[in-house]
PDB file of N, CA and C in Angstrom:
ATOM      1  N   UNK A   1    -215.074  90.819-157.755  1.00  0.00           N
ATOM      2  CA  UNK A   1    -214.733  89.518-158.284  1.00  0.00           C
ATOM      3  C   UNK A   1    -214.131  89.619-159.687  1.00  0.00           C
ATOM      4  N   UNK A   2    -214.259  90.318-160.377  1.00  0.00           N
ATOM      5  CA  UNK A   2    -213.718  90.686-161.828  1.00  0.00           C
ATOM      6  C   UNK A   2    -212.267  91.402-161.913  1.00  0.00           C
ATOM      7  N   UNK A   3    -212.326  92.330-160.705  1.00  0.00           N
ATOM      8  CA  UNK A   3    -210.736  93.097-160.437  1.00  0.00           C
ATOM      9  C   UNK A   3    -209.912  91.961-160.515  1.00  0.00           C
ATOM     10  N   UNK A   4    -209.932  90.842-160.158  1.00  0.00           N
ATOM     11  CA  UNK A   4    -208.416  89.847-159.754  1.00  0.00           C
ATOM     12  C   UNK A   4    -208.442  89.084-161.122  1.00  0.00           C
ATOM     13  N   UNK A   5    -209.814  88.924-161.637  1.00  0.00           N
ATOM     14  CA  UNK A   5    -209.070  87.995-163.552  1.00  0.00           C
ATOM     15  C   UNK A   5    -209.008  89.030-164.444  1.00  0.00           C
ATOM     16  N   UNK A   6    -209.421  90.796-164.221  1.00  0.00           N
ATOM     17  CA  UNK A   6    -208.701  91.735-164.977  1.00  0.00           C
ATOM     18  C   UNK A   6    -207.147  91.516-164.421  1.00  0.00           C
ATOM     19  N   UNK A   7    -206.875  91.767-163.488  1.00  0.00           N
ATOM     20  CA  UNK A   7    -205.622  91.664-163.130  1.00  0.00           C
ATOM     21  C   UNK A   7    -204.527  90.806-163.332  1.00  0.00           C
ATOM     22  N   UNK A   8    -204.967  89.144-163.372  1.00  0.00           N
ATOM     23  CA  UNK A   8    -204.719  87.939-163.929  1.00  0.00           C
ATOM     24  C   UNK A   8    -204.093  88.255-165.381  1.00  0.00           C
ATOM     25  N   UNK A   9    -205.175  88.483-166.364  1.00  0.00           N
ATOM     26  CA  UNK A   9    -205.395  88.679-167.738  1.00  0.00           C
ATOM     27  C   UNK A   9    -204.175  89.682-168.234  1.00  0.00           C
ATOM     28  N   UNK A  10    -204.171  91.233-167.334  1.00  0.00           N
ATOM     29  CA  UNK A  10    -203.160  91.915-167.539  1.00  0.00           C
ATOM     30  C   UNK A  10    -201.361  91.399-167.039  1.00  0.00           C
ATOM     31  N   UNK A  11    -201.731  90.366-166.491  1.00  0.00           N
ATOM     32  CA  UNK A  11    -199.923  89.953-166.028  1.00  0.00           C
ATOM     33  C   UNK A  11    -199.927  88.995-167.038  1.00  0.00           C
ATOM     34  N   UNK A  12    -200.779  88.481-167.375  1.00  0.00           N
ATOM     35  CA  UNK A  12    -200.396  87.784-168.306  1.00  0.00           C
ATOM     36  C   UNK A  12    -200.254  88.023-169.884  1.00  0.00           C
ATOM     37  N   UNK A  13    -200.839  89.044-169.839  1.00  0.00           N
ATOM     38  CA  UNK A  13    -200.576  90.416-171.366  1.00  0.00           C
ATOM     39  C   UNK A  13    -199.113  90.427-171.504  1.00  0.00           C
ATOM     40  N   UNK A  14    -198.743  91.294-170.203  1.00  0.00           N
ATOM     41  CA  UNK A  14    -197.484  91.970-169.927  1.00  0.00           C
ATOM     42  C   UNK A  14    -196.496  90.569-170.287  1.00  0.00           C
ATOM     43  N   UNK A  15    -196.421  89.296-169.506  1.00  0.00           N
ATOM     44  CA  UNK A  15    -195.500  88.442-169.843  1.00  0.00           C
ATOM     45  C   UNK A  15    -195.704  87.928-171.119  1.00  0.00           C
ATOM     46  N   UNK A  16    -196.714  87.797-171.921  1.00  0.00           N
ATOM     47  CA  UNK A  16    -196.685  87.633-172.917  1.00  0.00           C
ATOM     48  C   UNK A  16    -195.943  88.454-174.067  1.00  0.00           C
ATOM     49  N   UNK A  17    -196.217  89.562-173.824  1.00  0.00           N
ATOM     50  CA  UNK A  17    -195.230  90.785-174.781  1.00  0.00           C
ATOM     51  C   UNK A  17    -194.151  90.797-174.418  1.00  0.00           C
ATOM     52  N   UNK A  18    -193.784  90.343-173.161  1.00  0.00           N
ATOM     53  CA  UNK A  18    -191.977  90.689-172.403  1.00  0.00           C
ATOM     54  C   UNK A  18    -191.168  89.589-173.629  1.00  0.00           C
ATOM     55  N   UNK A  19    -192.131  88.203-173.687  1.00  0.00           N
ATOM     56  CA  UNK A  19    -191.251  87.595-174.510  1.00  0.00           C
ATOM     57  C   UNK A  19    -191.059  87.203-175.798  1.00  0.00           C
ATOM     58  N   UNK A  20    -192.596  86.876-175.949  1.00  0.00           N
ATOM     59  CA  UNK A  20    -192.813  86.924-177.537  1.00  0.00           C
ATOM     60  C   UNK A  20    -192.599  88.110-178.572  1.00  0.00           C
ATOM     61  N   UNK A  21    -192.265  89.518-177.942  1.00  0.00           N
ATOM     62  CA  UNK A  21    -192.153  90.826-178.739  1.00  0.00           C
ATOM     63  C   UNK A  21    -190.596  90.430-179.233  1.00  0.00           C
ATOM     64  N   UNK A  22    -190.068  90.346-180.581  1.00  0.00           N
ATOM     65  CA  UNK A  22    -188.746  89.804-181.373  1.00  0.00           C
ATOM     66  C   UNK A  22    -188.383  91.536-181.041  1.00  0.00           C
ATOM     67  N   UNK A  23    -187.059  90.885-180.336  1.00  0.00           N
ATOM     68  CA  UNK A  23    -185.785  91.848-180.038  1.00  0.00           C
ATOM     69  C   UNK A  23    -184.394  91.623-180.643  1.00  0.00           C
ATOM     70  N   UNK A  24    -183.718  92.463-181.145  1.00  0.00           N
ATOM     71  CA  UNK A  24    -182.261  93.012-181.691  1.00  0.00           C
ATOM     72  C   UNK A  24    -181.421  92.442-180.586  1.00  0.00           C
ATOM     73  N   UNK A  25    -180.351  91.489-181.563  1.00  0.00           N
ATOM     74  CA  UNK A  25    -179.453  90.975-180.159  1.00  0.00           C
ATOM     75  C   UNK A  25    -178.849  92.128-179.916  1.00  0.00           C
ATOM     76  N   UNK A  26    -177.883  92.241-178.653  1.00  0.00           N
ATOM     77  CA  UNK A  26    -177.358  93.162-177.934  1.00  0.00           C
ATOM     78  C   UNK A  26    -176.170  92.884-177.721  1.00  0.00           C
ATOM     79  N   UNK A  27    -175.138  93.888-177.274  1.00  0.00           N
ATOM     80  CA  UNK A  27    -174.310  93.303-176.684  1.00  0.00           C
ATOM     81  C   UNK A  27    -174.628  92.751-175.339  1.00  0.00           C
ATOM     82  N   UNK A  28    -173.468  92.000-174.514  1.00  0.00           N
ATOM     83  CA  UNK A  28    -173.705  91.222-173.444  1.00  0.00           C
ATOM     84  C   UNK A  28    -173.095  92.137-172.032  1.00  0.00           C
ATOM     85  N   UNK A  29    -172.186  93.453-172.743  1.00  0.00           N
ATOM     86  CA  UNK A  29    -171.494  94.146-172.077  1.00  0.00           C
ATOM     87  C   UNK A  29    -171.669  95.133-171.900  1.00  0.00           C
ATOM     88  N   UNK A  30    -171.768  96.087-172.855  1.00  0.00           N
ATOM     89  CA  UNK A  30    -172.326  97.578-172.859  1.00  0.00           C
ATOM     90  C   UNK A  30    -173.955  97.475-173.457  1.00  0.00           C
ATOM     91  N   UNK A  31    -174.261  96.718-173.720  1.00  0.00           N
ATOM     92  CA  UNK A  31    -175.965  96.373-173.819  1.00  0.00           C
ATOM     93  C   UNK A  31    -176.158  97.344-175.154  1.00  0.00           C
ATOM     94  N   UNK A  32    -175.770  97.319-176.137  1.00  0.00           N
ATOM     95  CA  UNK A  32    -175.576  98.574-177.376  1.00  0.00           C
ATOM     96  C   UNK A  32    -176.081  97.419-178.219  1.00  0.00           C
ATOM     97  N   UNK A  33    -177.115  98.332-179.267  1.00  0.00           N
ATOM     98  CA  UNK A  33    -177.682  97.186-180.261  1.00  0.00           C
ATOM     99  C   UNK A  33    -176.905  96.772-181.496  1.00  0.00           C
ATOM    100  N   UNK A  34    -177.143  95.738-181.280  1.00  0.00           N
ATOM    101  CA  UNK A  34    -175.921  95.121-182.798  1.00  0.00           C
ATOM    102  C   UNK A  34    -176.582  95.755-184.165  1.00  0.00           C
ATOM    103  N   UNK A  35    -175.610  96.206-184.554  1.00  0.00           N
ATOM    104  CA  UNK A  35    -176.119  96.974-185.732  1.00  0.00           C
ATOM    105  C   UNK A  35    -176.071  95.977-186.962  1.00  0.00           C
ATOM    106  N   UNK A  36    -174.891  95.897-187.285  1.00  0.00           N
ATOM    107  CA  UNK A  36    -174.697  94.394-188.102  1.00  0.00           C
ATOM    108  C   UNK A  36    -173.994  93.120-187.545  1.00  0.00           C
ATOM    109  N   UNK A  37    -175.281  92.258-188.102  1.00  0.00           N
ATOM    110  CA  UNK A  37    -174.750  90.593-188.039  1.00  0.00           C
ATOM    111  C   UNK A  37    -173.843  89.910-188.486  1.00  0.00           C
ATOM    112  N   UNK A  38    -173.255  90.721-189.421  1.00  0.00           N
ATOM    113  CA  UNK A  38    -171.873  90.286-189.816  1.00  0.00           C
ATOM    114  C   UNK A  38    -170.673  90.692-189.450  1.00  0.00           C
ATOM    115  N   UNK A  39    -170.881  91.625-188.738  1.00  0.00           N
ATOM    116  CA  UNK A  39    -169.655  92.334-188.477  1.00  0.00           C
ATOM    117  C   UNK A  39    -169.446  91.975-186.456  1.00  0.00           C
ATOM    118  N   UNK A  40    -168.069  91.292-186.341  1.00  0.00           N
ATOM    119  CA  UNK A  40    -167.996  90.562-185.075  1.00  0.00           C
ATOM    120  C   UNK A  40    -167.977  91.182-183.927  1.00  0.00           C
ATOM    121  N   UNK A  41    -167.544  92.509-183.885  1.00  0.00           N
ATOM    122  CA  UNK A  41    -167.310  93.102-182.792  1.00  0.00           C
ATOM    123  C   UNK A  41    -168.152  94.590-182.516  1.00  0.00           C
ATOM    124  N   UNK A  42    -168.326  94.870-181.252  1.00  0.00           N
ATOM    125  CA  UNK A  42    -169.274  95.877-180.984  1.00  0.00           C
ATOM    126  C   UNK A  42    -168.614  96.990-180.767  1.00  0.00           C
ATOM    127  N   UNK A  43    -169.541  97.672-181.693  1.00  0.00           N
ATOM    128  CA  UNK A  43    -169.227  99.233-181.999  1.00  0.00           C
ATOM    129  C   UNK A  43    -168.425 100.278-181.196  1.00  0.00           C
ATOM    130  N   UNK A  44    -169.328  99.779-179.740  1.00  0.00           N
ATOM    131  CA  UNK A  44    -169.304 101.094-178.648  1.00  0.00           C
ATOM    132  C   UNK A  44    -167.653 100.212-177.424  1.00  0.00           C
ATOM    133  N   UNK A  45    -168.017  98.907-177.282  1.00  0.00           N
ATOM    134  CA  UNK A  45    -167.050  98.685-176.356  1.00  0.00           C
ATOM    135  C   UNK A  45    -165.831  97.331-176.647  1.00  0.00           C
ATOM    136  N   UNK A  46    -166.301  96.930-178.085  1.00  0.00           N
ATOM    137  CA  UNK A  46    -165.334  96.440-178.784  1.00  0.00           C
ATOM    138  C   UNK A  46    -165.813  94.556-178.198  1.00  0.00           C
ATOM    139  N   UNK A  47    -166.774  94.387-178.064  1.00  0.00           N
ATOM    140  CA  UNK A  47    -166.534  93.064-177.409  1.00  0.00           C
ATOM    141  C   UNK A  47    -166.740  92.182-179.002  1.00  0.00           C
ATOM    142  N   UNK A  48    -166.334  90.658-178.669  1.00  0.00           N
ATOM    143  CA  UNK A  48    -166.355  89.980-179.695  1.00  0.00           C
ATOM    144  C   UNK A  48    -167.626  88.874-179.583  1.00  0.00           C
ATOM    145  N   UNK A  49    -168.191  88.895-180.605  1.00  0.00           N
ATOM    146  CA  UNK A  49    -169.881  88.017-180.917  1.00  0.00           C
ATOM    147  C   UNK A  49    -168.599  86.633-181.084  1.00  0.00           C
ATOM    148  N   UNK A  50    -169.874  85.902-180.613  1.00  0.00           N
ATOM    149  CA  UNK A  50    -169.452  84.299-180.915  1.00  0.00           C
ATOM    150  C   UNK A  50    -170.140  83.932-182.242  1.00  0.00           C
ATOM    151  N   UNK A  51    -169.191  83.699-183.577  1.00  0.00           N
ATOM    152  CA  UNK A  51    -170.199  83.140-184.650  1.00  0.00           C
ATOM    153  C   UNK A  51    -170.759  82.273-184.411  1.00  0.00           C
ATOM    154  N   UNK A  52    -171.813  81.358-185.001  1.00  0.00           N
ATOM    155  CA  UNK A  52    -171.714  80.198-184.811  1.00  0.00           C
ATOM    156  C   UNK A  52    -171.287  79.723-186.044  1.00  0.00           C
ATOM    157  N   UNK A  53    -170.270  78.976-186.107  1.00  0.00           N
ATOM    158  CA  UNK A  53    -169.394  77.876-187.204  1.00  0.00           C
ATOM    159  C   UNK A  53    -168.856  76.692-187.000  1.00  0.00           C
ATOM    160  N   UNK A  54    -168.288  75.945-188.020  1.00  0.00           N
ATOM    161  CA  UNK A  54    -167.775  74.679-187.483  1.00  0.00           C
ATOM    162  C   UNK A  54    -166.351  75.225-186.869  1.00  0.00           C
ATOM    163  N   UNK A  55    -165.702  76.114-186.504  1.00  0.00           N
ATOM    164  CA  UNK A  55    -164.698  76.540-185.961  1.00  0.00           C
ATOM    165  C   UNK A  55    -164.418  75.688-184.300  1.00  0.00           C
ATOM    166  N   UNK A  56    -165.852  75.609-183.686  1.00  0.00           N
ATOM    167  CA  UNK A  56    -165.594  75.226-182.401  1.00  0.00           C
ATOM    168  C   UNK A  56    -165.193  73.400-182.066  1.00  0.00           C
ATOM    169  N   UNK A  57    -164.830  73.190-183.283  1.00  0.00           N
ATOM    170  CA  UNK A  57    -163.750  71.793-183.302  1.00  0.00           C
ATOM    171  C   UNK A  57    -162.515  71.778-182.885  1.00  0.00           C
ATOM    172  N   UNK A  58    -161.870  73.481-182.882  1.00  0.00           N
ATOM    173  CA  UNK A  58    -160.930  73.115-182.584  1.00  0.00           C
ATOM    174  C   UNK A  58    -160.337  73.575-181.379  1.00  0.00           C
ATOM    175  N   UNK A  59    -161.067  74.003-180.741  1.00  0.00           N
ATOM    176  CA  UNK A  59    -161.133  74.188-179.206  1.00  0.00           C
ATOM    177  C   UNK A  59    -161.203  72.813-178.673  1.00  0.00           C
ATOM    178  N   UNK A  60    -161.447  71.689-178.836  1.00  0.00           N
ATOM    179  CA  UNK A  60    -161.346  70.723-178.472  1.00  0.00           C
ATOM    180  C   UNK A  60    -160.474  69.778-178.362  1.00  0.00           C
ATOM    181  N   UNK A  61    -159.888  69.339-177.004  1.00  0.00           N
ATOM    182  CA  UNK A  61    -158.558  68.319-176.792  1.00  0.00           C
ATOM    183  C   UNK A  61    -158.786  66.910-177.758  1.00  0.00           C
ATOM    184  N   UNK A  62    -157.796  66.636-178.507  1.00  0.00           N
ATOM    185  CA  UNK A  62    -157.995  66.000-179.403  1.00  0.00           C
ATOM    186  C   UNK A  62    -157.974  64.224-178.294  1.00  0.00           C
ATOM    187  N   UNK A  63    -157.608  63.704-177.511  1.00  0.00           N
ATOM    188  CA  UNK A  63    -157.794  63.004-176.115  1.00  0.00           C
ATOM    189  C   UNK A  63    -158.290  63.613-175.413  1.00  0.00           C
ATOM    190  N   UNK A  64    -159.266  63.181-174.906  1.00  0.00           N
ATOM    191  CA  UNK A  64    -159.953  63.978-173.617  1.00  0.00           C
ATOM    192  C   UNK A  64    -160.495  63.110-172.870  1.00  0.00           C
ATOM    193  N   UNK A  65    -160.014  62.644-171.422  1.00  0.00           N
ATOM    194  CA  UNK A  65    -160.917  61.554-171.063  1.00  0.00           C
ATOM    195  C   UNK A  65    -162.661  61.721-170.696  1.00  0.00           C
ATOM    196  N   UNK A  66    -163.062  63.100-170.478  1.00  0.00           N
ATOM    197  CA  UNK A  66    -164.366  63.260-170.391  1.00  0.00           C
ATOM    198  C   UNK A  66    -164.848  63.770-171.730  1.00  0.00           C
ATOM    199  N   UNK A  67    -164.466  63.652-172.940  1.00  0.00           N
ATOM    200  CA  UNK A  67    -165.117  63.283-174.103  1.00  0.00           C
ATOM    201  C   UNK A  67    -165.740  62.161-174.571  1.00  0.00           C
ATOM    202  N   UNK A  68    -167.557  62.274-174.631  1.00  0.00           N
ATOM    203  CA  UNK A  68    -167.814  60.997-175.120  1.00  0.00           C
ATOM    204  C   UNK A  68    -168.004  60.574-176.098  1.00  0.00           C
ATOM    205  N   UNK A  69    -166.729  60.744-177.098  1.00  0.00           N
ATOM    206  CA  UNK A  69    -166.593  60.005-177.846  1.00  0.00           C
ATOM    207  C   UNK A  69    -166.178  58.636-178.382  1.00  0.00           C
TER     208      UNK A  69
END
């Protein structure tokens, strides 16, 4: 009767560390750890990080009928 809430207890260890343990973003492509946060592109396969900035205004159709603005 104790084997199945040791067992319980340990899956729930394990998912607990899977997510709460703070991880190094990665790339999304060659999975290589970002070395620096400032610097946009990855080392090993060249891909490009999305900053986040007010930049993504202008990707946007200035009319758009499914804009709800």
């Amino acid at each position: 009767m104790v084997w199945p809430l040791l067992f319980g207890c340990f899956l729930v260890l394990v998912v607990a560390l899977r997510y709460l343990w703070p991880r190094r973003e990665r790339c999304p492509q060659c999975h290589a750890v970002r070395a620096d946060a400032d610097h946009p592109l990855c080392p090993e396969c060249g891909w490009i990080f999305d900053a986040p900035d007010d930049d993504d205004e202008d990707y946007r159709a200035e009319e758009s009928p499914w804009d709800p603005r």
